[in-house]
C-alpha atoms as a PDB file:
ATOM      1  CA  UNK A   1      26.779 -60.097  32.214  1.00  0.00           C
ATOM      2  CA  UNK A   2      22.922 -61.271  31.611  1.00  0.00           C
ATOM      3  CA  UNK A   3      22.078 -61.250  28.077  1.00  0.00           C
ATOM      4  CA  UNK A   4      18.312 -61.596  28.885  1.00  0.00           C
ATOM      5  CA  UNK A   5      18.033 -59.962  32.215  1.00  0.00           C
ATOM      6  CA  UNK A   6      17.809 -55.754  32.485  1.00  0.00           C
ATOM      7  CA  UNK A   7      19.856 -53.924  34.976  1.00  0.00           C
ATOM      8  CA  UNK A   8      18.039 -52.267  38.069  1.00  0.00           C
ATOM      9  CA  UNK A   9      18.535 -48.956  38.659  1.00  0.00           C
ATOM     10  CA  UNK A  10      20.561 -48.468  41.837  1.00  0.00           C
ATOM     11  CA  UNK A  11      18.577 -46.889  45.114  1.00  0.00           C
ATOM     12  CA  UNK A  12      20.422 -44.666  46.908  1.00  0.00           C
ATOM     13  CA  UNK A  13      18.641 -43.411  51.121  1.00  0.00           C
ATOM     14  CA  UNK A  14      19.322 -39.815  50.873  1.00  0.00           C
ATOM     15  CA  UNK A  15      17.068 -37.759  53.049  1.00  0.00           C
ATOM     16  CA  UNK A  16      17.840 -34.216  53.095  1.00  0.00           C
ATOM     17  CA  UNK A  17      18.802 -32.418  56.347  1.00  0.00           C
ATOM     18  CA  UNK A  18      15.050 -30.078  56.410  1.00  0.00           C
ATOM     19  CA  UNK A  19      12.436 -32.667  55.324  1.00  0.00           C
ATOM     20  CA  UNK A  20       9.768 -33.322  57.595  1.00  0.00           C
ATOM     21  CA  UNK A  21       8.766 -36.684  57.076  1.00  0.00           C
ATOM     22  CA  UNK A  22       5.025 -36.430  58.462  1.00  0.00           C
ATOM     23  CA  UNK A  23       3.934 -34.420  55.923  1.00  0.00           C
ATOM     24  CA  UNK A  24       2.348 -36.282  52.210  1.00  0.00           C
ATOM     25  CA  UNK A  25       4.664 -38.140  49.873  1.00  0.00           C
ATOM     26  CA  UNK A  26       8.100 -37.958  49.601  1.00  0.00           C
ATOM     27  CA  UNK A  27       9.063 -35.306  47.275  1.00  0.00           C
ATOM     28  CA  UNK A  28      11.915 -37.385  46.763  1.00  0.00           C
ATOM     29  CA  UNK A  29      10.267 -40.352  45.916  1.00  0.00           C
ATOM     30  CA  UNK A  30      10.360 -41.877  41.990  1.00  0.00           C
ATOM     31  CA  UNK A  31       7.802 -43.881  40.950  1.00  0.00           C
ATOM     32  CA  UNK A  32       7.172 -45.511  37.030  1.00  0.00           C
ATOM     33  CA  UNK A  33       4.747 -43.021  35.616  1.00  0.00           C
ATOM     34  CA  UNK A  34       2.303 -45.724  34.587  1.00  0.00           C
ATOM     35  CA  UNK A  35       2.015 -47.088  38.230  1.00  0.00           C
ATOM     36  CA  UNK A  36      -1.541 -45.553  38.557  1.00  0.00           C
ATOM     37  CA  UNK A  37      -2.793 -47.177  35.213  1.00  0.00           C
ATOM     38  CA  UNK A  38      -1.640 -50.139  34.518  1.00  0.00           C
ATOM     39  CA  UNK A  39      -1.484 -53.191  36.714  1.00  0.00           C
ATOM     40  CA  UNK A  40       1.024 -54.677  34.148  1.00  0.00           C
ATOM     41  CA  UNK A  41       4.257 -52.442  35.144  1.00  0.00           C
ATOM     42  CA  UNK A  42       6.373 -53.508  37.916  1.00  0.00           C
ATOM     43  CA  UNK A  43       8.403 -55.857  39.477  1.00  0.00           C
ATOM     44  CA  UNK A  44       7.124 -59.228  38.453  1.00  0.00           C
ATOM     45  CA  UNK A  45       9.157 -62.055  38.228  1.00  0.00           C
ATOM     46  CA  UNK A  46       9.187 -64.475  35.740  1.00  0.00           C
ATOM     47  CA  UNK A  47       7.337 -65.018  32.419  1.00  0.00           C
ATOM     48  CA  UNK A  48       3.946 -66.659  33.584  1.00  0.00           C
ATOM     49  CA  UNK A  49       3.409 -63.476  36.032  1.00  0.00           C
ATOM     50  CA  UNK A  50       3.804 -60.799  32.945  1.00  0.00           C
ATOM     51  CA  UNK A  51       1.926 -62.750  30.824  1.00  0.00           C
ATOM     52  CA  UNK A  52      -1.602 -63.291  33.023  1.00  0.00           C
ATOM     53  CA  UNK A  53      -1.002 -59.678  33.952  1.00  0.00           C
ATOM     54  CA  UNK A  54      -1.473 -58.343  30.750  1.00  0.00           C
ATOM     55  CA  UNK A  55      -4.262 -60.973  29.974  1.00  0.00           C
ATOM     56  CA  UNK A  56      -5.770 -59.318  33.247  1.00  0.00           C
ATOM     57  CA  UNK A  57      -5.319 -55.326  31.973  1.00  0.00           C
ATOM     58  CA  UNK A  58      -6.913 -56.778  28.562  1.00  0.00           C
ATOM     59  CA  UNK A  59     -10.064 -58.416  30.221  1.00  0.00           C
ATOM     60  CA  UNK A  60     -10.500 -55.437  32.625  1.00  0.00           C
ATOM     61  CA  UNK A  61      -9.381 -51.934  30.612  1.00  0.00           C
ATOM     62  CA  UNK A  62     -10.118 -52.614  27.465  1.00  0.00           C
ATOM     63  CA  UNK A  63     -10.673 -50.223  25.190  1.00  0.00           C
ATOM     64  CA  UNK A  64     -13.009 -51.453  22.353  1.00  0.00           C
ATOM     65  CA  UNK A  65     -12.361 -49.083  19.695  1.00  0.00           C
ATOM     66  CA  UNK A  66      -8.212 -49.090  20.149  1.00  0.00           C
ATOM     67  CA  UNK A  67      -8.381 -52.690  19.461  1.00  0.00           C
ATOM     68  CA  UNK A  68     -10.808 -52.788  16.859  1.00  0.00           C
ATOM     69  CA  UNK A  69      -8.563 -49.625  15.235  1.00  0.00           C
ATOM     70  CA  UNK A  70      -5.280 -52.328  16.369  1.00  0.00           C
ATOM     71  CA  UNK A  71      -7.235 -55.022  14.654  1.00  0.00           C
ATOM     72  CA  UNK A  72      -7.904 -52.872  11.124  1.00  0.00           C
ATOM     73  CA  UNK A  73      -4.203 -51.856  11.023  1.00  0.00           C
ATOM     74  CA  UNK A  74      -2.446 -55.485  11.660  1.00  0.00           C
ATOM     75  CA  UNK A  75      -5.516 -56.846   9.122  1.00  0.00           C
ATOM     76  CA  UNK A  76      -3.868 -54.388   6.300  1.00  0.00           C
ATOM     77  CA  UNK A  77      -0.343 -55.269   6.989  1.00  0.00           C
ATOM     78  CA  UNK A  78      -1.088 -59.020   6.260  1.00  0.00           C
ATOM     79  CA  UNK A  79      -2.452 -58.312   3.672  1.00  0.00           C
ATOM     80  CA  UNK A  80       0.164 -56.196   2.345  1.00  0.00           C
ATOM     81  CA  UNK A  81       2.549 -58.740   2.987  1.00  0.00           C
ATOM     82  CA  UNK A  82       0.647 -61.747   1.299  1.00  0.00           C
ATOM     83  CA  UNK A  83      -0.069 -59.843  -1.828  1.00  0.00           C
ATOM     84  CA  UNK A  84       4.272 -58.377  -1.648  1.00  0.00           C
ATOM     85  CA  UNK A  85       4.654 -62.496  -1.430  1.00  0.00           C
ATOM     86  CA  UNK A  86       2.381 -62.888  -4.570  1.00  0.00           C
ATOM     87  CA  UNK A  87       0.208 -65.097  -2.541  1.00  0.00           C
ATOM     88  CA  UNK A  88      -3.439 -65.904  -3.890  1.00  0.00           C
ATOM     89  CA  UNK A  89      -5.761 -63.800  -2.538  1.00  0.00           C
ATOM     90  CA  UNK A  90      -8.536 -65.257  -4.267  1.00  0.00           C
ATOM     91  CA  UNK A  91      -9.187 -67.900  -1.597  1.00  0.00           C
ATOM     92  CA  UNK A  92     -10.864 -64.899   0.363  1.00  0.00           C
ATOM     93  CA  UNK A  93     -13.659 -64.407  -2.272  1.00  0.00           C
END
């Protein structure tokens, strides 16, 4: 029992008794749905890999107004939470 570790889904060979093989693509074949996007989904091990992945799909797909828009919204939650701590907001002017 891993606290920190997920489960893998189990794999199971079942080819079915008309399929012709030759043809495209496995009908019967699952793959993550954001495979084709994102370089960041997948198998990788450890912490290190994930990490320079995503600072890879940053650097390469990135989306100028989603993060300014990301930016804006995290910008009013601080401040939300530093005037909900009665912190002086003066300092800023």
């Amino acid at each position: 029992m891993g606290l920190l570790k997920t489960r893998k889904n189990k794999k199971f060979n079942y080819t079915p008794r008309y399929y012709n093989s030759d043809k495209e693509g496995s009908p019967f074949g699952m793959e993550h749905k954001f495979d084709k996007f994102r370089s960041t989904v997948g198998n990788n091990r450890g912490w290190k890999a994930k990490f320079n992945n995503v600072l890879e799909d940053i650097r390469n797909g990135s989306d100028r107004r989603a993060n300014r828009t990301i930016f804006i919204i995290v910008a009013i939650f601080i401040l939300i939470f530093l005037f909900v701590i009665d912190f002086d907001l003066t300092i800023f002017t």
